[in-house]
C-alpha atoms as a PDB file:
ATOM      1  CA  UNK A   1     101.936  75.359   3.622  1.00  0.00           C
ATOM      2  CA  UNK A   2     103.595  74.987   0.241  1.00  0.00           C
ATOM      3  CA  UNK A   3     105.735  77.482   1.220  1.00  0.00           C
ATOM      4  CA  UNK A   4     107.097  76.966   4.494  1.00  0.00           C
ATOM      5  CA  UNK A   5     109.281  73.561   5.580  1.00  0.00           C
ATOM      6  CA  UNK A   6     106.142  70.620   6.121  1.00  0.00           C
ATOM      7  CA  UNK A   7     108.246  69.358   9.127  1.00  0.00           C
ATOM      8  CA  UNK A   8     108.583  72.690  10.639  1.00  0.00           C
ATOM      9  CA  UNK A   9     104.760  73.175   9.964  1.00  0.00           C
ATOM     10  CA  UNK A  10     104.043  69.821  11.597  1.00  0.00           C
ATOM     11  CA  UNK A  11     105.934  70.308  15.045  1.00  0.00           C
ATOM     12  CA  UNK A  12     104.282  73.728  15.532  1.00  0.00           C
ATOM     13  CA  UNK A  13     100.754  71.878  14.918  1.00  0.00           C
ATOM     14  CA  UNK A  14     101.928  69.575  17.384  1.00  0.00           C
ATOM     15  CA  UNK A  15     103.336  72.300  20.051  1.00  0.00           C
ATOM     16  CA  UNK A  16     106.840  71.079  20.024  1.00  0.00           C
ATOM     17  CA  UNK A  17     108.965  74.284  21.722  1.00  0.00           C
ATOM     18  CA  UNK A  18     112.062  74.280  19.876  1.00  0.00           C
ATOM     19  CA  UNK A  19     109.862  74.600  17.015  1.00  0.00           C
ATOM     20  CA  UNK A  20     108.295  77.636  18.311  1.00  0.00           C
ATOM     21  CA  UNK A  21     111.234  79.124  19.667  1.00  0.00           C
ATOM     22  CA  UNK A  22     112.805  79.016  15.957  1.00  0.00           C
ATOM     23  CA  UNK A  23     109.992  81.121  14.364  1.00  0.00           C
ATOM     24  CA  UNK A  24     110.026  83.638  17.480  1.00  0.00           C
ATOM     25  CA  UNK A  25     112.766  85.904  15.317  1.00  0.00           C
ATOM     26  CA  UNK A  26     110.684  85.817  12.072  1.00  0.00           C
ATOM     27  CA  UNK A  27     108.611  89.038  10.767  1.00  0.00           C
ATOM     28  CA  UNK A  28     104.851  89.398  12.416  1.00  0.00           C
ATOM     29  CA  UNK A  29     103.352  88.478   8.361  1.00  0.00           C
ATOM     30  CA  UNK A  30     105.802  85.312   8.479  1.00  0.00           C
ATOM     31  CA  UNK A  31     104.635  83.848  11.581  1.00  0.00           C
ATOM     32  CA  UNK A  32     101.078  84.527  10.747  1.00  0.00           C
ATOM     33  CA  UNK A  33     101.603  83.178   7.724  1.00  0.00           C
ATOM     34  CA  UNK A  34     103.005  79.791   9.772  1.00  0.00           C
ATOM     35  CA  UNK A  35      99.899  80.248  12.084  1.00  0.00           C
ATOM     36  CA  UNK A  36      97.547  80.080   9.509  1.00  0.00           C
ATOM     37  CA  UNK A  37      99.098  76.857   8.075  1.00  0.00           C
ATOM     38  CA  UNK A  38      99.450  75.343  11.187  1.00  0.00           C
ATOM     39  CA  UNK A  39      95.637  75.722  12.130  1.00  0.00           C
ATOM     40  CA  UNK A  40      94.836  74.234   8.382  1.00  0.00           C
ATOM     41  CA  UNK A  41      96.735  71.126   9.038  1.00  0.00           C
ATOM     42  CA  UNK A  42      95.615  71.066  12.767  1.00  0.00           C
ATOM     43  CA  UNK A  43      91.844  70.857  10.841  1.00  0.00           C
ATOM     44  CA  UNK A  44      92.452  68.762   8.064  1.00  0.00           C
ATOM     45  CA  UNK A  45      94.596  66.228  10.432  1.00  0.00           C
ATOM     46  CA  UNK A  46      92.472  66.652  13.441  1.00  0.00           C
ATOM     47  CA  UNK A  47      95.437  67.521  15.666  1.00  0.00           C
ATOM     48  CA  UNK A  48      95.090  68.456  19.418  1.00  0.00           C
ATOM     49  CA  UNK A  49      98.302  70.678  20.255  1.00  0.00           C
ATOM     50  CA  UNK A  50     100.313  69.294  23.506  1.00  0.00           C
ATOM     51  CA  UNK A  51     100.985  73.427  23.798  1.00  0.00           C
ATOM     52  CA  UNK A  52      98.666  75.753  22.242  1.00  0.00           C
ATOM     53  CA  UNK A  53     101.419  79.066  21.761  1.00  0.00           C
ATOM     54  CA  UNK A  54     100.824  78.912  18.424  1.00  0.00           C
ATOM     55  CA  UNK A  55      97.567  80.125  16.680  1.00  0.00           C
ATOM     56  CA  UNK A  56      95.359  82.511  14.879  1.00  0.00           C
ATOM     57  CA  UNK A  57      92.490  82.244  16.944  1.00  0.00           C
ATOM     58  CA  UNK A  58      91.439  82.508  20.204  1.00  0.00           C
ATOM     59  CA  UNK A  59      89.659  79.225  21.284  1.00  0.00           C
ATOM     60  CA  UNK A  60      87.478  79.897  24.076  1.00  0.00           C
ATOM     61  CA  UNK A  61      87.390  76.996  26.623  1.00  0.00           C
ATOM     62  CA  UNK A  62      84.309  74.891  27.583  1.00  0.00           C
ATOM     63  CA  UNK A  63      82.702  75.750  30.881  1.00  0.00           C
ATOM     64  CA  UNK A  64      79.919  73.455  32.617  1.00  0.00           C
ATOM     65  CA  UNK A  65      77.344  75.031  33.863  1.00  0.00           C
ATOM     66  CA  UNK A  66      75.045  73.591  36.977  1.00  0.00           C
ATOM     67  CA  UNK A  67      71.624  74.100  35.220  1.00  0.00           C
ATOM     68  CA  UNK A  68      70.809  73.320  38.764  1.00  0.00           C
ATOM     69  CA  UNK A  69      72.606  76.013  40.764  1.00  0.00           C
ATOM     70  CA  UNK A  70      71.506  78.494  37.723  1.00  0.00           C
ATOM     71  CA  UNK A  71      67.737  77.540  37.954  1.00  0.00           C
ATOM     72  CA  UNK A  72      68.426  77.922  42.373  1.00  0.00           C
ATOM     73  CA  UNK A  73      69.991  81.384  41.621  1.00  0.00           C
ATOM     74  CA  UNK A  74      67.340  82.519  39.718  1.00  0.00           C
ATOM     75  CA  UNK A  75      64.506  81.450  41.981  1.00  0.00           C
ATOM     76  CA  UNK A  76      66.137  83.019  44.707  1.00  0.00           C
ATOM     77  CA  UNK A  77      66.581  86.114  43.193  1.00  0.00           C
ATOM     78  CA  UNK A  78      62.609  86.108  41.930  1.00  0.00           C
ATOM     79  CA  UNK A  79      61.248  85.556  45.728  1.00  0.00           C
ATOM     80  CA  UNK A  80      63.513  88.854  46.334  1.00  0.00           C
ATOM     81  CA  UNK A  81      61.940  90.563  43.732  1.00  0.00           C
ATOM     82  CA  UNK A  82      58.597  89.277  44.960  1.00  0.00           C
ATOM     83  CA  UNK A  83      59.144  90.321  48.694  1.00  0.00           C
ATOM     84  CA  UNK A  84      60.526  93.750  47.506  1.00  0.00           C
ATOM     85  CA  UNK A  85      57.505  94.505  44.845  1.00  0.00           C
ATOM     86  CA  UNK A  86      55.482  92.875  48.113  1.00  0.00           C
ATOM     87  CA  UNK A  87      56.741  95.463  51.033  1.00  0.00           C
ATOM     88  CA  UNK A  88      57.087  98.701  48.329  1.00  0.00           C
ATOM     89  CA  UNK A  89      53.376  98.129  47.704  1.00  0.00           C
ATOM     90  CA  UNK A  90      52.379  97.906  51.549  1.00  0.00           C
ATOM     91  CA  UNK A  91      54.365 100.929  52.224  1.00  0.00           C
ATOM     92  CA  UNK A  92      52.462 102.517  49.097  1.00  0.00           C
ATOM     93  CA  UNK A  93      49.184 101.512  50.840  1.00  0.00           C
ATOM     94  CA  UNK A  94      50.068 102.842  53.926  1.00  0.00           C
ATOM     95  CA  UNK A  95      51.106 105.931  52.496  1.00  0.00           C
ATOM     96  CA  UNK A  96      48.005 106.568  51.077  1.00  0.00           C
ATOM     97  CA  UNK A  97      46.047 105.500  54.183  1.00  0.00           C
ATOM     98  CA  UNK A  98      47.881 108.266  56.267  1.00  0.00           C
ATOM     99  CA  UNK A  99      47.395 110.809  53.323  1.00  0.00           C
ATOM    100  CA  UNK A 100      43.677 110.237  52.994  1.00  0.00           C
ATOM    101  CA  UNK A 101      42.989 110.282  57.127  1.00  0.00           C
ATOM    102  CA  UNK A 102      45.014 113.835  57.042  1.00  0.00           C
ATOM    103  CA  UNK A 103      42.688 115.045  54.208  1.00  0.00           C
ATOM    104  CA  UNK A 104      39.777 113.653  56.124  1.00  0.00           C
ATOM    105  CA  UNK A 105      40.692 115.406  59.588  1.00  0.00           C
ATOM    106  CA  UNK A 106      41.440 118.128  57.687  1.00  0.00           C
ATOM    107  CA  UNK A 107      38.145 118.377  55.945  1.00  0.00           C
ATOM    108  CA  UNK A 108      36.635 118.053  59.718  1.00  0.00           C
ATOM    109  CA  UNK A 109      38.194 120.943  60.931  1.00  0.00           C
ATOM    110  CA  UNK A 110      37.756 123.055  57.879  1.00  0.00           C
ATOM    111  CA  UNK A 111      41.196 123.874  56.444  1.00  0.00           C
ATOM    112  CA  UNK A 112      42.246 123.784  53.005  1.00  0.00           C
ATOM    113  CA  UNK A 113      42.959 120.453  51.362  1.00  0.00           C
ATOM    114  CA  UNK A 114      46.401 120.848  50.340  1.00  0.00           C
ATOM    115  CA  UNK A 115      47.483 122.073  53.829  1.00  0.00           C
ATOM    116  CA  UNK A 116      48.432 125.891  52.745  1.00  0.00           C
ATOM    117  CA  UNK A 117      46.879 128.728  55.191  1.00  0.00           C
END
């Protein structure tokens, strides 16, 4: 910050525009330079930028969450899961059922068990 104009430094913590549209011309390493002193003195000043154009880092917004909807969502999508896992194993079941009265009329009538002549 010693480096660049304190006034300049304080407007682009504070998102003025004609600020930013002054350092738009500089070199890349210049205006990073600027962005990094602007995010020190936005954290040692606590400042909360009207514009946010110029920064280092990305700050991800806060998103609320329904813990409500989230805990619906997922109890919907267990009882899904549960009816699914519910009808694969009743088809498995009746699977087998079929399978074993084929071997057993099979057995009756005295051809081979795995059906081939």
């Amino acid at each position: 910050m010693t480096n660049f104009n304190p006034e300049l430094i304080k407007a682009l913590a504070h998102g003025d525009e004609a600020a930013h549209e002054q350092i738009k011309s500089l070199p890349l390493t210049v205006r990073m330079a600027l962005g990094t002193a602007v995010d020190q003195l936005r954290r040692n000043e606590n400042i909360v930028p009207m514009d946010s154009n110029m920064t280092v880092y990305e700050q991800k917004k806060s998103k609320y969450i329904d813990d409500e909807a989230v805990r619906q969502a997922m109890q919907e999508r267990m009882d899904i899961e549960r009816k699914n896992r519910e009808f694969q194993e009743k088809a498995r079941e009746e699977f087998i059922k079929q399978q074993t009265k084929l071997a057993v009329d099979r057995a009756r009538a005295g051809l081979p068990r795995n059906g081939n002549f």
